[in-house]
C-alpha atoms as a PDB file:
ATOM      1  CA  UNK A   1      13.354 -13.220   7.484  1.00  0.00           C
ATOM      2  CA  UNK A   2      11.759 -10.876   9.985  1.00  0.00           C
ATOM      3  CA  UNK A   3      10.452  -8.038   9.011  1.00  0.00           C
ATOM      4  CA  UNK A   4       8.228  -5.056  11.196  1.00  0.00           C
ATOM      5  CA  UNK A   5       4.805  -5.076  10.072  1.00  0.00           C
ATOM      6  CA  UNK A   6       2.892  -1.820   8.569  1.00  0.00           C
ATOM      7  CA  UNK A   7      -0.422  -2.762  10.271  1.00  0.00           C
ATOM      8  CA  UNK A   8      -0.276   0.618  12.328  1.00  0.00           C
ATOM      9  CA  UNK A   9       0.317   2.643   8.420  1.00  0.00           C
ATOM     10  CA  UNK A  10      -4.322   2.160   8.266  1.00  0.00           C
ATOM     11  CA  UNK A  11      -4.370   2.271   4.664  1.00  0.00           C
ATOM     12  CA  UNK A  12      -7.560   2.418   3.413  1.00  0.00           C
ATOM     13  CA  UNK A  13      -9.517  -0.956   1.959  1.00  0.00           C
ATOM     14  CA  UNK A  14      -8.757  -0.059  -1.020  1.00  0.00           C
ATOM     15  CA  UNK A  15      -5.181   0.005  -1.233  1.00  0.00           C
ATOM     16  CA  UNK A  16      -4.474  -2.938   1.010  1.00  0.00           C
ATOM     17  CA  UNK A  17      -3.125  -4.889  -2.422  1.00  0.00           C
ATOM     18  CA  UNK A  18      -2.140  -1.688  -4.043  1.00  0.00           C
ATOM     19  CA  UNK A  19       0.492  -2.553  -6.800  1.00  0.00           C
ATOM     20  CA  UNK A  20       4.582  -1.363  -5.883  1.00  0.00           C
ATOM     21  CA  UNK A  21       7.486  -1.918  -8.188  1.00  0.00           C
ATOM     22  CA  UNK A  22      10.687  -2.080  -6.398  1.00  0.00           C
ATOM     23  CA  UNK A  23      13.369  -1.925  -8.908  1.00  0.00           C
ATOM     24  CA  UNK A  24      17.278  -2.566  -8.865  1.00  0.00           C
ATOM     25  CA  UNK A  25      19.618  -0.930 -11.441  1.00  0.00           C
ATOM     26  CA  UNK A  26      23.191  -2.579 -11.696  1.00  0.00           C
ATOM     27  CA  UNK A  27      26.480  -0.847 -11.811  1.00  0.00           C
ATOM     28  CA  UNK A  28      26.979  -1.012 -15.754  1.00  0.00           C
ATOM     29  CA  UNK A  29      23.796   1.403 -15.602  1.00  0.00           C
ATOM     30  CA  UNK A  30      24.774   3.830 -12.995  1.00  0.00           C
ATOM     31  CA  UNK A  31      28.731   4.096 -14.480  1.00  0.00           C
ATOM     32  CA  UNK A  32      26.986   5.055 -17.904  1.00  0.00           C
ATOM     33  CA  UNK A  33      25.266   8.707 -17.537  1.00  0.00           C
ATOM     34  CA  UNK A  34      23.285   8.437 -20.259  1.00  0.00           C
ATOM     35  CA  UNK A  35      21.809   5.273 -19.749  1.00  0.00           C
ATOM     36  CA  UNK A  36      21.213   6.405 -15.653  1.00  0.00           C
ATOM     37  CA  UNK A  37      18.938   9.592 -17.615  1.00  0.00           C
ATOM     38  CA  UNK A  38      17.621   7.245 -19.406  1.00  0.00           C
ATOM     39  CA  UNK A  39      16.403   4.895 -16.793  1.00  0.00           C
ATOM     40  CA  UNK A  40      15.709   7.494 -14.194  1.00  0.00           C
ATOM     41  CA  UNK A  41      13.434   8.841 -17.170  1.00  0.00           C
ATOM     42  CA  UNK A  42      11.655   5.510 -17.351  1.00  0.00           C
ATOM     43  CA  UNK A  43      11.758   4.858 -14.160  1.00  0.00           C
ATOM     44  CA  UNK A  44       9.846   8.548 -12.676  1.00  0.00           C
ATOM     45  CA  UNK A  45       7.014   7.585 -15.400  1.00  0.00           C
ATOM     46  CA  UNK A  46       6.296   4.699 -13.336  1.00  0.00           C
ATOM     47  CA  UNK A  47       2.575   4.757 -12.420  1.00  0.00           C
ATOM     48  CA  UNK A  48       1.832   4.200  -8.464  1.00  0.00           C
ATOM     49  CA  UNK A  49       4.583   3.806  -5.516  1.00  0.00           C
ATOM     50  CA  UNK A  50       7.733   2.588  -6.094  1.00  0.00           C
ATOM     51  CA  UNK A  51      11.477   1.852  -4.665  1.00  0.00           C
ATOM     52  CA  UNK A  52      15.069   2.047  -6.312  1.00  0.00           C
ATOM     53  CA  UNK A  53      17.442   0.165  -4.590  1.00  0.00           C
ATOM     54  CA  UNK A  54      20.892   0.726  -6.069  1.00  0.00           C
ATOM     55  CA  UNK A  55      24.805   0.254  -5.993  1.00  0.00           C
ATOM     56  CA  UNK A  56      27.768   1.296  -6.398  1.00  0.00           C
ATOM     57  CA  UNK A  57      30.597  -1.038  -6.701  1.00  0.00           C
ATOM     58  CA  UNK A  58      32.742  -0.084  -9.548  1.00  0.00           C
ATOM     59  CA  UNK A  59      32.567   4.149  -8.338  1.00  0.00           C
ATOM     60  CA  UNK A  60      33.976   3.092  -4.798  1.00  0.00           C
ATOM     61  CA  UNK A  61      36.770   1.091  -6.656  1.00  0.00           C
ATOM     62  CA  UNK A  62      37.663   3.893  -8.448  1.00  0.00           C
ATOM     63  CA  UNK A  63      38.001   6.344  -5.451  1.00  0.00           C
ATOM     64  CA  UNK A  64      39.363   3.374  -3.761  1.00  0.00           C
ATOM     65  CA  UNK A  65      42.481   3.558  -6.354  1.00  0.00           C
ATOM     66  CA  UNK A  66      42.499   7.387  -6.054  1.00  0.00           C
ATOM     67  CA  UNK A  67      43.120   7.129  -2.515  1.00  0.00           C
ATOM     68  CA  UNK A  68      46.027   3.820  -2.607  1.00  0.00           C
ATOM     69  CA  UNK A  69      43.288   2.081  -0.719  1.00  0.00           C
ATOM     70  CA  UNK A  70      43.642  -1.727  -2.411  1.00  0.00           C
ATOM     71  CA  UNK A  71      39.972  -3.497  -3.191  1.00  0.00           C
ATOM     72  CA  UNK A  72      39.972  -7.237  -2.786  1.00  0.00           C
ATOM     73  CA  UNK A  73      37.660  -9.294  -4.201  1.00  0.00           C
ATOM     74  CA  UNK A  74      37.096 -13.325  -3.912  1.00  0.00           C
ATOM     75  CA  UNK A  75      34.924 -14.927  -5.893  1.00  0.00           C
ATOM     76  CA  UNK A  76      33.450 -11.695  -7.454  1.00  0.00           C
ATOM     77  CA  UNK A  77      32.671 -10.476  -3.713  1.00  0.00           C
ATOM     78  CA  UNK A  78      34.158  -7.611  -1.665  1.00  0.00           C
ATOM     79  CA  UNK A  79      36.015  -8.040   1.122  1.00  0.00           C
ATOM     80  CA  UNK A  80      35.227  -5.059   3.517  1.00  0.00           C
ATOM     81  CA  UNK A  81      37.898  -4.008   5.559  1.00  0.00           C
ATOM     82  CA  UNK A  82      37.600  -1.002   7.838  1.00  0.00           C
ATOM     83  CA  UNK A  83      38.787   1.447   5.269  1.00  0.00           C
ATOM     84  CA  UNK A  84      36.766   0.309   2.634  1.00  0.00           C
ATOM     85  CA  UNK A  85      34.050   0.347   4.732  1.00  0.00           C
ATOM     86  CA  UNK A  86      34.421   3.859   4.967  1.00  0.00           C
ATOM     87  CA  UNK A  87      34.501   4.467   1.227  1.00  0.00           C
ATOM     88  CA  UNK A  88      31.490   2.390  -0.055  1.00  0.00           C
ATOM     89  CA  UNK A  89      29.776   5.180   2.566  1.00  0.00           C
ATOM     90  CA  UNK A  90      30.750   7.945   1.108  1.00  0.00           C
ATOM     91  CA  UNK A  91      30.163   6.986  -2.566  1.00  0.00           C
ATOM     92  CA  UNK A  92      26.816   4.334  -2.406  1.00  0.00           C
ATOM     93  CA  UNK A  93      25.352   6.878   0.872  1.00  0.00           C
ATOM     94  CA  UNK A  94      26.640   9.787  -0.382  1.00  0.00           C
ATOM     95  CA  UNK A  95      27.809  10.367  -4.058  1.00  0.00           C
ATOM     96  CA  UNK A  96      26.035   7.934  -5.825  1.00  0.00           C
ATOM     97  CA  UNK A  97      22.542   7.960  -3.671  1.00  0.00           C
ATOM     98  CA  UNK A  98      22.383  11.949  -3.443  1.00  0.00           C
ATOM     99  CA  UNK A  99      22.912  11.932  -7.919  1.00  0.00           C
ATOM    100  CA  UNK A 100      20.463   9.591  -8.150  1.00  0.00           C
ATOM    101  CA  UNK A 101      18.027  11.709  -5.730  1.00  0.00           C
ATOM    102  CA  UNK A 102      18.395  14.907  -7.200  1.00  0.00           C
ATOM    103  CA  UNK A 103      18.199  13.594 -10.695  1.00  0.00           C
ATOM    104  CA  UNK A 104      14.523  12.226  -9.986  1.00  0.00           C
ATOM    105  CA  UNK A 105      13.607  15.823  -8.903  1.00  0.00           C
ATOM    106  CA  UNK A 106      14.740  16.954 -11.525  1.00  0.00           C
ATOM    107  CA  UNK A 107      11.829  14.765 -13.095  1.00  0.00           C
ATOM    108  CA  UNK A 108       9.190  15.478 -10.890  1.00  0.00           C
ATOM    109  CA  UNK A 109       9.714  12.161  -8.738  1.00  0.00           C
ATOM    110  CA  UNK A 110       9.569  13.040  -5.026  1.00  0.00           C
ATOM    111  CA  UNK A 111      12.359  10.819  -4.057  1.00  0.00           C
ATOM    112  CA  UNK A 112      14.126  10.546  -0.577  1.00  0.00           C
ATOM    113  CA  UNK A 113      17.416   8.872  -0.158  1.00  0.00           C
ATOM    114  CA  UNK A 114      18.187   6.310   1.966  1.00  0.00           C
ATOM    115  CA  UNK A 115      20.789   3.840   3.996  1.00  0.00           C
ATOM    116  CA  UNK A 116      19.677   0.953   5.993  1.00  0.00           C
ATOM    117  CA  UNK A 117      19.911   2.890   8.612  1.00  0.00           C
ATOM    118  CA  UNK A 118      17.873   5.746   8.285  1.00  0.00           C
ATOM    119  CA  UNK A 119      14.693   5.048   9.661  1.00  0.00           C
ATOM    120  CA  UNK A 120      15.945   2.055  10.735  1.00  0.00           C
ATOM    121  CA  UNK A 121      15.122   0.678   7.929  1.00  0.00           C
ATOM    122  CA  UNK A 122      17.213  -2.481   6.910  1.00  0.00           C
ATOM    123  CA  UNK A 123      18.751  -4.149  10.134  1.00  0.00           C
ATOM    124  CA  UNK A 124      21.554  -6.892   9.629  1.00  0.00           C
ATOM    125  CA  UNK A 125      23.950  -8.444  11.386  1.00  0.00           C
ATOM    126  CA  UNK A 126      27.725  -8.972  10.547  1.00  0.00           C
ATOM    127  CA  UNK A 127      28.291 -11.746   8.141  1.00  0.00           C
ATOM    128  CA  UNK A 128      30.300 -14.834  10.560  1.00  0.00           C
ATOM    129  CA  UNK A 129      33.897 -15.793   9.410  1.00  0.00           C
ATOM    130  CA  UNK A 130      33.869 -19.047   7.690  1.00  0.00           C
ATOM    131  CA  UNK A 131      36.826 -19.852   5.305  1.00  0.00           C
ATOM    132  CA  UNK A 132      36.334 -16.509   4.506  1.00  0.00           C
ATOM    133  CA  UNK A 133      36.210 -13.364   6.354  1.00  0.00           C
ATOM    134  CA  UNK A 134      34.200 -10.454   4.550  1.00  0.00           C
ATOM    135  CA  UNK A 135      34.529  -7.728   6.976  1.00  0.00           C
ATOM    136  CA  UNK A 136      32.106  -5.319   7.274  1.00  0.00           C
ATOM    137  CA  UNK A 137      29.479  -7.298   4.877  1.00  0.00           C
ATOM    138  CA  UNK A 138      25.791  -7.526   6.602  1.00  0.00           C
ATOM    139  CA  UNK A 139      23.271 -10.389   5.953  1.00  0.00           C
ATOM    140  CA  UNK A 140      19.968  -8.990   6.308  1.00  0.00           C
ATOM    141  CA  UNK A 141      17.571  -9.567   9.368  1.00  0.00           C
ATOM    142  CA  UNK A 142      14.869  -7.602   8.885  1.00  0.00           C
ATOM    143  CA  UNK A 143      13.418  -4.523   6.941  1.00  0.00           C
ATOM    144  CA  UNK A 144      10.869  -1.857   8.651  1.00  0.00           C
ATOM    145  CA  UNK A 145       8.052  -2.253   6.431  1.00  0.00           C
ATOM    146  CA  UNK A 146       6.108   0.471   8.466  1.00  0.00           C
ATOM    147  CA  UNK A 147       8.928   2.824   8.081  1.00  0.00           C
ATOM    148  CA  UNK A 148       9.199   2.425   4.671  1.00  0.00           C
ATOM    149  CA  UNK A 149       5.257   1.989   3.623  1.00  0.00           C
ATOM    150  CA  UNK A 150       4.815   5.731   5.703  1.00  0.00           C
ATOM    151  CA  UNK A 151       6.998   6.830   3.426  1.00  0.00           C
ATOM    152  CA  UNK A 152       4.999   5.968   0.321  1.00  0.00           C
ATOM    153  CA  UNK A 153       1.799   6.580   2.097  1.00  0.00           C
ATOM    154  CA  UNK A 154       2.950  10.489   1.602  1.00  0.00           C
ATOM    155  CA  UNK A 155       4.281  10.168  -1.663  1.00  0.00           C
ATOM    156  CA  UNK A 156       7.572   9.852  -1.597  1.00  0.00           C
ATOM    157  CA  UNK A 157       9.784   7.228  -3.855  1.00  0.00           C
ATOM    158  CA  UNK A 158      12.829   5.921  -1.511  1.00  0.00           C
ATOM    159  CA  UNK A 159      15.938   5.278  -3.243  1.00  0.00           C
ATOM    160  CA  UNK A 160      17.924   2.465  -1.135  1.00  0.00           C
ATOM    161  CA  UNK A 161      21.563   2.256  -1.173  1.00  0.00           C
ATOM    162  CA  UNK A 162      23.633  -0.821  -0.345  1.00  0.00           C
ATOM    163  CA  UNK A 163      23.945  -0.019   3.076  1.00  0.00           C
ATOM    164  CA  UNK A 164      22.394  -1.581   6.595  1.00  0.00           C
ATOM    165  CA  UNK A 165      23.276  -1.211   9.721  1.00  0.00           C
ATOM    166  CA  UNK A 166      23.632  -3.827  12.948  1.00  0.00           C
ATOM    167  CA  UNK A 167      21.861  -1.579  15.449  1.00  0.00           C
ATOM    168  CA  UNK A 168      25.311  -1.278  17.274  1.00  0.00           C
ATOM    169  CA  UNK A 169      26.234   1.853  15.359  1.00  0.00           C
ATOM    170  CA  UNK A 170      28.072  -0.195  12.797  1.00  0.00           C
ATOM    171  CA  UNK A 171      27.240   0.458   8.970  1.00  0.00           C
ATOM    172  CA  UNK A 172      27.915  -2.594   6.998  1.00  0.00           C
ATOM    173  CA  UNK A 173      28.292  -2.914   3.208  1.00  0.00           C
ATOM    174  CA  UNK A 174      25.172  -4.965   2.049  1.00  0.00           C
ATOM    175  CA  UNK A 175      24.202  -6.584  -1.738  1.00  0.00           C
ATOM    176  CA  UNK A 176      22.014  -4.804  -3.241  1.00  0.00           C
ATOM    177  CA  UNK A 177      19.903  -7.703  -4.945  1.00  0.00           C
ATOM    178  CA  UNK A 178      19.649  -9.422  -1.903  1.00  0.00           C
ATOM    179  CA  UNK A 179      18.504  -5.418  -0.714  1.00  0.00           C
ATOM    180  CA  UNK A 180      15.905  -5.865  -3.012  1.00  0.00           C
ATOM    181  CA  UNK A 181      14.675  -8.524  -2.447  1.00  0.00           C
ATOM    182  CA  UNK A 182      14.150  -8.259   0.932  1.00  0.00           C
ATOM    183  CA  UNK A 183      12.236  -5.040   0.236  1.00  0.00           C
ATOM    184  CA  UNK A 184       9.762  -6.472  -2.019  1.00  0.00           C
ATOM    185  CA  UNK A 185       9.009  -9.614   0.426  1.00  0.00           C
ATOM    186  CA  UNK A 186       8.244  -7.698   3.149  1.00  0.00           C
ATOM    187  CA  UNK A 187       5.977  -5.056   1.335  1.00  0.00           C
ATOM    188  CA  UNK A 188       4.127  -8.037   0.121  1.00  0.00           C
ATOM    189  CA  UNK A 189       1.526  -8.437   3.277  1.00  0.00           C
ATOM    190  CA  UNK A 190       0.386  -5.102   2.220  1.00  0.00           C
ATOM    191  CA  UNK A 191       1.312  -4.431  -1.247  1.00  0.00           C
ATOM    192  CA  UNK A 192       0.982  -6.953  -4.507  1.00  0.00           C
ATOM    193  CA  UNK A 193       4.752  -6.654  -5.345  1.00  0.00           C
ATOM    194  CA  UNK A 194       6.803  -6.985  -8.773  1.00  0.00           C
ATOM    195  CA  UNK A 195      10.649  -7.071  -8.286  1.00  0.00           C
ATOM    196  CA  UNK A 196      12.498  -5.709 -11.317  1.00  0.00           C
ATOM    197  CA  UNK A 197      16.166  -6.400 -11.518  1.00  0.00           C
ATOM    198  CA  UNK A 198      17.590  -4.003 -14.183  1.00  0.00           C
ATOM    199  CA  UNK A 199      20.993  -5.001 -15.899  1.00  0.00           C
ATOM    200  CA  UNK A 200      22.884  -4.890 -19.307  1.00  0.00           C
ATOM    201  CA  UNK A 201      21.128  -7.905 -21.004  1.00  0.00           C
ATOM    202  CA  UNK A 202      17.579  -8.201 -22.350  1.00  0.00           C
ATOM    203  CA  UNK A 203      16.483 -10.655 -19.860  1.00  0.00           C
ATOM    204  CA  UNK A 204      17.053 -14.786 -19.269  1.00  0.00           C
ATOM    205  CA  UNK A 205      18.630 -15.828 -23.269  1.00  0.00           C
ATOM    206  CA  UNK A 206      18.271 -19.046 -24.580  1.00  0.00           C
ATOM    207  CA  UNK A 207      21.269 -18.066 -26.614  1.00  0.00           C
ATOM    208  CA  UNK A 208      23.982 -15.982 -24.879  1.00  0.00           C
ATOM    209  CA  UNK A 209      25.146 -14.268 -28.441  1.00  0.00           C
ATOM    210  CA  UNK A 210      22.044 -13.268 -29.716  1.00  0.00           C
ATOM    211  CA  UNK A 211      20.866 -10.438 -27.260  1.00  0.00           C
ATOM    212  CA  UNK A 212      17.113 -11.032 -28.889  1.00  0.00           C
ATOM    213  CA  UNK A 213      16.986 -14.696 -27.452  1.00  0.00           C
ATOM    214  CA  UNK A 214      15.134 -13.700 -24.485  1.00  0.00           C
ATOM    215  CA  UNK A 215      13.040 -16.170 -22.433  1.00  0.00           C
ATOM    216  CA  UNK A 216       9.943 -14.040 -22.032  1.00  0.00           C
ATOM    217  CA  UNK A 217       7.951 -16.398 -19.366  1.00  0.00           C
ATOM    218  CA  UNK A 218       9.377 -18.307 -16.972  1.00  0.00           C
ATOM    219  CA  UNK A 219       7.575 -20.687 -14.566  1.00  0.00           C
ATOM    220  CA  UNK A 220       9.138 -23.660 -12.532  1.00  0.00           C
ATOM    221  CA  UNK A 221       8.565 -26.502 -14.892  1.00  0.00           C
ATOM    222  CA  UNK A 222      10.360 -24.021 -17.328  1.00  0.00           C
ATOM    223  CA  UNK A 223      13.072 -22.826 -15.312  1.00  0.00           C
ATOM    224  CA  UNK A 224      13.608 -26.665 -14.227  1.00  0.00           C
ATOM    225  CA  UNK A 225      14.174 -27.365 -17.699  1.00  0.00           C
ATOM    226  CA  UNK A 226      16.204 -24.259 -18.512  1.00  0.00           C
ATOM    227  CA  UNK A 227      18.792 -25.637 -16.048  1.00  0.00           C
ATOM    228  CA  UNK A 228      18.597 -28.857 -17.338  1.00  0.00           C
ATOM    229  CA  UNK A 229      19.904 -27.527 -20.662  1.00  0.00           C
ATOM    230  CA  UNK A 230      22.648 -25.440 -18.917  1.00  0.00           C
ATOM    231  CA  UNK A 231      20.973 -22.545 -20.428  1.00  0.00           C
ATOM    232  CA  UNK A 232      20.628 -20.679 -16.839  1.00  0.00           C
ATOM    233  CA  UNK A 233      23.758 -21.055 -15.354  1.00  0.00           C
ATOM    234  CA  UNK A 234      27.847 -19.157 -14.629  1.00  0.00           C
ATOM    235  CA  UNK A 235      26.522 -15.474 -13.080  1.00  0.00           C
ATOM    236  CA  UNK A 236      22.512 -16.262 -14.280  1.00  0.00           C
ATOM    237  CA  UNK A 237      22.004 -19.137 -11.732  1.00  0.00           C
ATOM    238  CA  UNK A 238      22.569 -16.905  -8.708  1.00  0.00           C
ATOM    239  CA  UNK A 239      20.286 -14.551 -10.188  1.00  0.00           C
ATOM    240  CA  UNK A 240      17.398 -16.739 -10.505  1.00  0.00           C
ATOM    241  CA  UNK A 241      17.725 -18.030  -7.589  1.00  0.00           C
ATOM    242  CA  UNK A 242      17.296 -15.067  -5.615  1.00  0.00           C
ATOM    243  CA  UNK A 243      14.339 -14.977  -7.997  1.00  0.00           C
ATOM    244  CA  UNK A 244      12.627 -17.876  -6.791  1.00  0.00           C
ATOM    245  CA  UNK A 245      13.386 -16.808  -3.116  1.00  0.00           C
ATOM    246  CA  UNK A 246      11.312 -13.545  -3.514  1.00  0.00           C
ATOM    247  CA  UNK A 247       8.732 -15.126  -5.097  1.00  0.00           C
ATOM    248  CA  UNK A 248       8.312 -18.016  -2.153  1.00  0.00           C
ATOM    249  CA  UNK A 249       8.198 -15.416  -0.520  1.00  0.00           C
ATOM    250  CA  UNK A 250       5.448 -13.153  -1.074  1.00  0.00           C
ATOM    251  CA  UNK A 251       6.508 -11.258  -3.893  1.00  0.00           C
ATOM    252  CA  UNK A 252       4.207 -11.246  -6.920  1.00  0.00           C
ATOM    253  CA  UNK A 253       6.427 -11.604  -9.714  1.00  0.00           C
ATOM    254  CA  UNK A 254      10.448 -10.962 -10.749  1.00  0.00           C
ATOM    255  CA  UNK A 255      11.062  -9.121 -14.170  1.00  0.00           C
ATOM    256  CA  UNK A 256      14.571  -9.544 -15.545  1.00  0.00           C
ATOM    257  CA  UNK A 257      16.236  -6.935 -18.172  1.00  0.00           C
ATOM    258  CA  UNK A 258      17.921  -3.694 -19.537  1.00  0.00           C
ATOM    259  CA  UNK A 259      16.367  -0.277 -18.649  1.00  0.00           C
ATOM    260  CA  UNK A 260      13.677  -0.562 -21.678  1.00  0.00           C
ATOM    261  CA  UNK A 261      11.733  -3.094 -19.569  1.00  0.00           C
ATOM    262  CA  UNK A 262      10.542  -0.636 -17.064  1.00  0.00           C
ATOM    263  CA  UNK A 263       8.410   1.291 -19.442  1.00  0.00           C
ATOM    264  CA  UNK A 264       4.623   0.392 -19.615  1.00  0.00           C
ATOM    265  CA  UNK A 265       4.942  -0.495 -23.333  1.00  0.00           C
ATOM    266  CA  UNK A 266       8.211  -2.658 -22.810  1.00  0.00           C
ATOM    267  CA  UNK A 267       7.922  -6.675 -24.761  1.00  0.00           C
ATOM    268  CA  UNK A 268      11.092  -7.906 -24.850  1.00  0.00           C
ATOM    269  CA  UNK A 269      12.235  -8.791 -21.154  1.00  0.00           C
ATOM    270  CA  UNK A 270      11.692 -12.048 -18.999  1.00  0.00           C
ATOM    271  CA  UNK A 271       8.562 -12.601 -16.121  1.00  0.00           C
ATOM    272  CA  UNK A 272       9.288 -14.915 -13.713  1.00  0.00           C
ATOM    273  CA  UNK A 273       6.223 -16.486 -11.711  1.00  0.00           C
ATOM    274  CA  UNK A 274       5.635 -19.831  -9.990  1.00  0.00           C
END
């Protein structure tokens, strides 16, 4: 994955390896109000630079509806036609990103909002027709790491939407883990990264009924084994995977749980390391 390098930001010495949390929240948290306060909340108090990157999926079915526009989904994954297209826009770019944004002022967190192609800031290119043809779905080819490093070099938090662009004027709908992800790698040469995907469970559970079984520590002898037992598997294995991606790639470490685990006296969520 290519990404633009920062070398021309000149931080100083002394925050070449300066810590940055880039942080996903999932749909079940931005369709609940109170638990969006309640992560934007623990997410301002953050200490140092940091990114959101965020979705929307479940909103822009809804308006979808409103509208007799009909959402189709194989496998779990949109298919983007051209009117869809135009409606993940205006709710992950628009609706969704600007409530986010002004909620973090509203908490003294200097945040900008952002599409992939504002600042040029998460290229892709349209995702090739195999059996199946997405539509407007990008698969990331690089992300502007100067672009987006200026940005926290002045203070400012960006908030990401799921949205790149193909440099030919095209938007394209984009997942927002794989958003993430692609964030944290390529702050990496300048930043020590931890990726923090946010979601409705506590973390990696050893038992899926008891929402206290979490997996605190995770390395790859233990994951190996974890999938060995079938305990990390269905909607999970996808998950860790992208995990292990990020972090062969630069990132520091991946945390895994609900909104609690972004707070600096959070216990109960799962680290992932080598």
């Amino acid at each position: 994955m290519k990404s633009n390098s920062p070398e021309n930001i000149n931080l100083p010495l002394d925050e070449k390896k300066r810590s940055l949390s880039v942080v996903k929240i999932g749909g079940n948290v931005i369709e609940n109000t109170s638990e969006l306060d309640k992560f934007l909340v623990h997410f301002s108090k953050i200490k140092g630079p940091k990114i959101l990157v965020h979705g929307g999926g479940k909103l822009a079915t809804q308006l979808a509806s409103k509208l007799g526009v009909e959402s189709q989904l194989v496998n779990g994954r949109r298919i983007t036609d051209g009117k869809s297209i135009d409606i993940i826009t205006m709710v992950y770019g628009g609706l969704t990103n600007k409530t986010i944004v002004a909620k973090l002022q509203a908490k003294n967190c200097n945040a900008i909002g952002l599409s992939g192609a504002d600042g040029n800031a998460i290229q892709a290119h349209k995702r090739p027709v195999k059996e199946i043809d997405y539509g407007f779905v990008g698969d990331i080819d690089g992300v502007n790491t100067a672009f987006v490093a200026s940005l926290l070099q002045i203070g400012l938090t960006p908030v990401f939407c799921a949205l790149s662009h193909d440099g030919q004027g095209r938007i394209l709908n984009t997942n927002a883990d794989t958003i993430a992800s692609e964030i944290a790698i390529g702050m990496g040469d300048t930043f020590e990264t931890t990726l923090y995907y946010c979601f409705e469970k506590k973390g990696v559970l050893l038992d899926i009924k008891d929402e206290n079984s979490v997996v605190t520590h995770i390395n790859s002898e233990k994951y190996k084994e974890l999938l060995a037992q079938e305990i990390i598997a269905d909607g999970m294995l996808p998950k860790l995977e992208n995990c292990y991606h990020a972090l062969h790639h630069n990132v520091h470490k991946v945390c895994l749980g609900d909104i609690e685990m972004i707070q600096e006296d959070a216990q109960l969520f799962t680290t992932i390391i080598l």
